[in-house]
C-alpha atoms as a PDB file:
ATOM      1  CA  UNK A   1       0.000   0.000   0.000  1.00  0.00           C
ATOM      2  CA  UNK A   2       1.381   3.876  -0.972  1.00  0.00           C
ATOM      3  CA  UNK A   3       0.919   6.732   0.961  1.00  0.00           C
ATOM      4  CA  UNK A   4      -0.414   9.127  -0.520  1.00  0.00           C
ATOM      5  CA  UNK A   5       0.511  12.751   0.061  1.00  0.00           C
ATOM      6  CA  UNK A   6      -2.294  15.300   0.036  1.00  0.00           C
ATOM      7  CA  UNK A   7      -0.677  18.370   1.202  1.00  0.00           C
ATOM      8  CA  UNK A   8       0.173  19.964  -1.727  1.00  0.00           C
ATOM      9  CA  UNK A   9      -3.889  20.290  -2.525  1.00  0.00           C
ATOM     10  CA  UNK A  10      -4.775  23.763  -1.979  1.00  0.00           C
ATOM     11  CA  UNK A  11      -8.535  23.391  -0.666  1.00  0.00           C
ATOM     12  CA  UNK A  12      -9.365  27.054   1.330  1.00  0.00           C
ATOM     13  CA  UNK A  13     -10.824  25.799   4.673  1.00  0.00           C
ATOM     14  CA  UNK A  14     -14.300  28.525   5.424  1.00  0.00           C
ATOM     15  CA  UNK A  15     -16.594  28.577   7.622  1.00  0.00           C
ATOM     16  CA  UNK A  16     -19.573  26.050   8.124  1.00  0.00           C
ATOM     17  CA  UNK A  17     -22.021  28.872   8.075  1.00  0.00           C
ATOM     18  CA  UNK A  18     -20.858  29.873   4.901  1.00  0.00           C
ATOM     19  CA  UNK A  19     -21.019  26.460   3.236  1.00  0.00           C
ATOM     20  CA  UNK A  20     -24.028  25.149   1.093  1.00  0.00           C
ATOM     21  CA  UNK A  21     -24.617  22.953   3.713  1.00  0.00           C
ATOM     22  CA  UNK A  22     -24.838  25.778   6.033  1.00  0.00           C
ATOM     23  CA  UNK A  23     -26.875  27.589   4.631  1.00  0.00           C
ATOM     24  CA  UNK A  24     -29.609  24.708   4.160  1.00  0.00           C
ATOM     25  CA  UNK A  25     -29.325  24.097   7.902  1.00  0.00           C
ATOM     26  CA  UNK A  26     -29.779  28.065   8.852  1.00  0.00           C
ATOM     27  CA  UNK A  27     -32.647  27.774   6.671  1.00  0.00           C
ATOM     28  CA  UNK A  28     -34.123  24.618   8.247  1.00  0.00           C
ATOM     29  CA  UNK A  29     -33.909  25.887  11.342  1.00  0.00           C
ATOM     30  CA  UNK A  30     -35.364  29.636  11.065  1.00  0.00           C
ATOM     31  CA  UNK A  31     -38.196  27.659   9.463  1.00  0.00           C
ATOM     32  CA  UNK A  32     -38.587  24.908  12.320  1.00  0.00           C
ATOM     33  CA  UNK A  33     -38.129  27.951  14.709  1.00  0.00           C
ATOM     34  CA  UNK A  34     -40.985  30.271  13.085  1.00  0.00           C
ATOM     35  CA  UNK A  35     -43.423  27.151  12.798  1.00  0.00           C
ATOM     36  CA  UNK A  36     -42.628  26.314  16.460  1.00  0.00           C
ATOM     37  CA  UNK A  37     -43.202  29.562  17.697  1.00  0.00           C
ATOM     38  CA  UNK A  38     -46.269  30.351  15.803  1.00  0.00           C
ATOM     39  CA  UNK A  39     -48.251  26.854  16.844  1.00  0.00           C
ATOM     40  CA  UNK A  40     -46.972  27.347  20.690  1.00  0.00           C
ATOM     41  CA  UNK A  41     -47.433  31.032  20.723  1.00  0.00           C
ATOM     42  CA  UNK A  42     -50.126  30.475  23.465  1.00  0.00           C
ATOM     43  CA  UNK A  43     -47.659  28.596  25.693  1.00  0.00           C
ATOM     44  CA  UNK A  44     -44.454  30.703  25.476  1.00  0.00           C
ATOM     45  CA  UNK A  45     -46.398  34.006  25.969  1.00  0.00           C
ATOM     46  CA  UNK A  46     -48.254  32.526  28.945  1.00  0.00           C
ATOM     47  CA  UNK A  47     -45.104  31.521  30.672  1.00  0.00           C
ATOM     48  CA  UNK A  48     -43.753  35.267  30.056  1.00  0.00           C
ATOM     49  CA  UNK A  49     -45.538  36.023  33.292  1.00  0.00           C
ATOM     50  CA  UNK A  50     -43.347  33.724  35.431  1.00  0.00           C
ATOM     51  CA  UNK A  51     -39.867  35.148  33.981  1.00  0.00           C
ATOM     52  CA  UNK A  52     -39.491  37.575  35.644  1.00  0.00           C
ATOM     53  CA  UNK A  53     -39.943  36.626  39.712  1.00  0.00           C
ATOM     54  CA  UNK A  54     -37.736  33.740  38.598  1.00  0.00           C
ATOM     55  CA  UNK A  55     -35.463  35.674  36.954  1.00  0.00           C
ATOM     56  CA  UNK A  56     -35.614  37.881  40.152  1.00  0.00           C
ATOM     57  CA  UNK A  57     -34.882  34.586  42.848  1.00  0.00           C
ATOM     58  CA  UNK A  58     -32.423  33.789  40.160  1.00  0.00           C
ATOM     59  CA  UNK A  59     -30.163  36.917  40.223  1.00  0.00           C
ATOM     60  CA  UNK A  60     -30.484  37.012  43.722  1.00  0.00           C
ATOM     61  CA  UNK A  61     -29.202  33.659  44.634  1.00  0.00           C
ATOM     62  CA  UNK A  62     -26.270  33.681  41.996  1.00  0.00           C
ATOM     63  CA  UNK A  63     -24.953  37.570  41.838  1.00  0.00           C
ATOM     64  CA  UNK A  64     -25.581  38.515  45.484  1.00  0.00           C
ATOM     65  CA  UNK A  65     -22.278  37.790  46.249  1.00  0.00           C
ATOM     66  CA  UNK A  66     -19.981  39.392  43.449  1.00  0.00           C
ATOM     67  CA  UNK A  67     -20.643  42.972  45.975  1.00  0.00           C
ATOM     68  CA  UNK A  68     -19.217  41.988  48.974  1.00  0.00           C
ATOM     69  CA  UNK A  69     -21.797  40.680  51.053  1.00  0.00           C
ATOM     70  CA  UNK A  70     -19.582  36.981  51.648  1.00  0.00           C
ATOM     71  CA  UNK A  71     -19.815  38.265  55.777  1.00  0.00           C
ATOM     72  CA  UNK A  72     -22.642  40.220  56.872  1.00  0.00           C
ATOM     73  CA  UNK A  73     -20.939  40.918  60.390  1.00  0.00           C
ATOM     74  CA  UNK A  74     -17.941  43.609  59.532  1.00  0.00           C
ATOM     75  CA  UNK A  75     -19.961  46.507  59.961  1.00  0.00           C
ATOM     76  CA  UNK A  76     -21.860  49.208  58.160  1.00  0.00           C
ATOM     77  CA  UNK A  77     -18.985  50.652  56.096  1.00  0.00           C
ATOM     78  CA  UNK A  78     -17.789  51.089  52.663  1.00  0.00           C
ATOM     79  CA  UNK A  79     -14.988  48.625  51.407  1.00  0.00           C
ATOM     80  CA  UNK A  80     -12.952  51.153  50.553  1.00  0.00           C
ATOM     81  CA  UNK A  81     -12.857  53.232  54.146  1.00  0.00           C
ATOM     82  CA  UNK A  82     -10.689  51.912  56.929  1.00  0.00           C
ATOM     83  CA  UNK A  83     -12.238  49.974  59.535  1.00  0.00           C
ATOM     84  CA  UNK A  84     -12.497  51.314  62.894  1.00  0.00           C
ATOM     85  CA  UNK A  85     -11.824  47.815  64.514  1.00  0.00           C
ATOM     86  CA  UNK A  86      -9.061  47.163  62.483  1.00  0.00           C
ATOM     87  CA  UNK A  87      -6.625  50.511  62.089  1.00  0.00           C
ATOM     88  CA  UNK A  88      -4.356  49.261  59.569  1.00  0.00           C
END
């Protein structure tokens, strides 16, 4: 058996997307999309009126403590003043 060296072929490597093949697929799936939307309208607009409380509980429970609130007992102060307790 030869090998075969194919490295000399000069075969410009795009984008998926940009392909036939992509293009089908976007297609397929903006029309699987609208159709899905449009016959479950009803449904996804009902549930609207639960987004946001659970987006609320949501960004409560996982961003309350990116501000500094890991210890609720150092006192009333800024981070960026000097602690009265501490006077370093």
């Amino acid at each position: 058996m030869s090998t075969h060296d194919h490295s000399d072929h000069d075969h410009p490597q795009g984008s998926f997307l940009t392909s036939r093949a992509g293009f089908v697929l976007l297609g397929f799936l903006a029309i699987g999309g609208f159709l899905l939307f449009t016959e479950h309208r009803a449904h996804v607009l009902g549930a609207l009126f639960y987004l946001l409380p659970l987006g609320c509980v949501f960004m409560h429970f996982f961003m309350h403590g990116g501000h500094g609130h890991g210890g609720h007992g150092h006192g009333g102060g800024h981070r960026n003043q000097p602690d009265e307790r501490n006077p370093s």
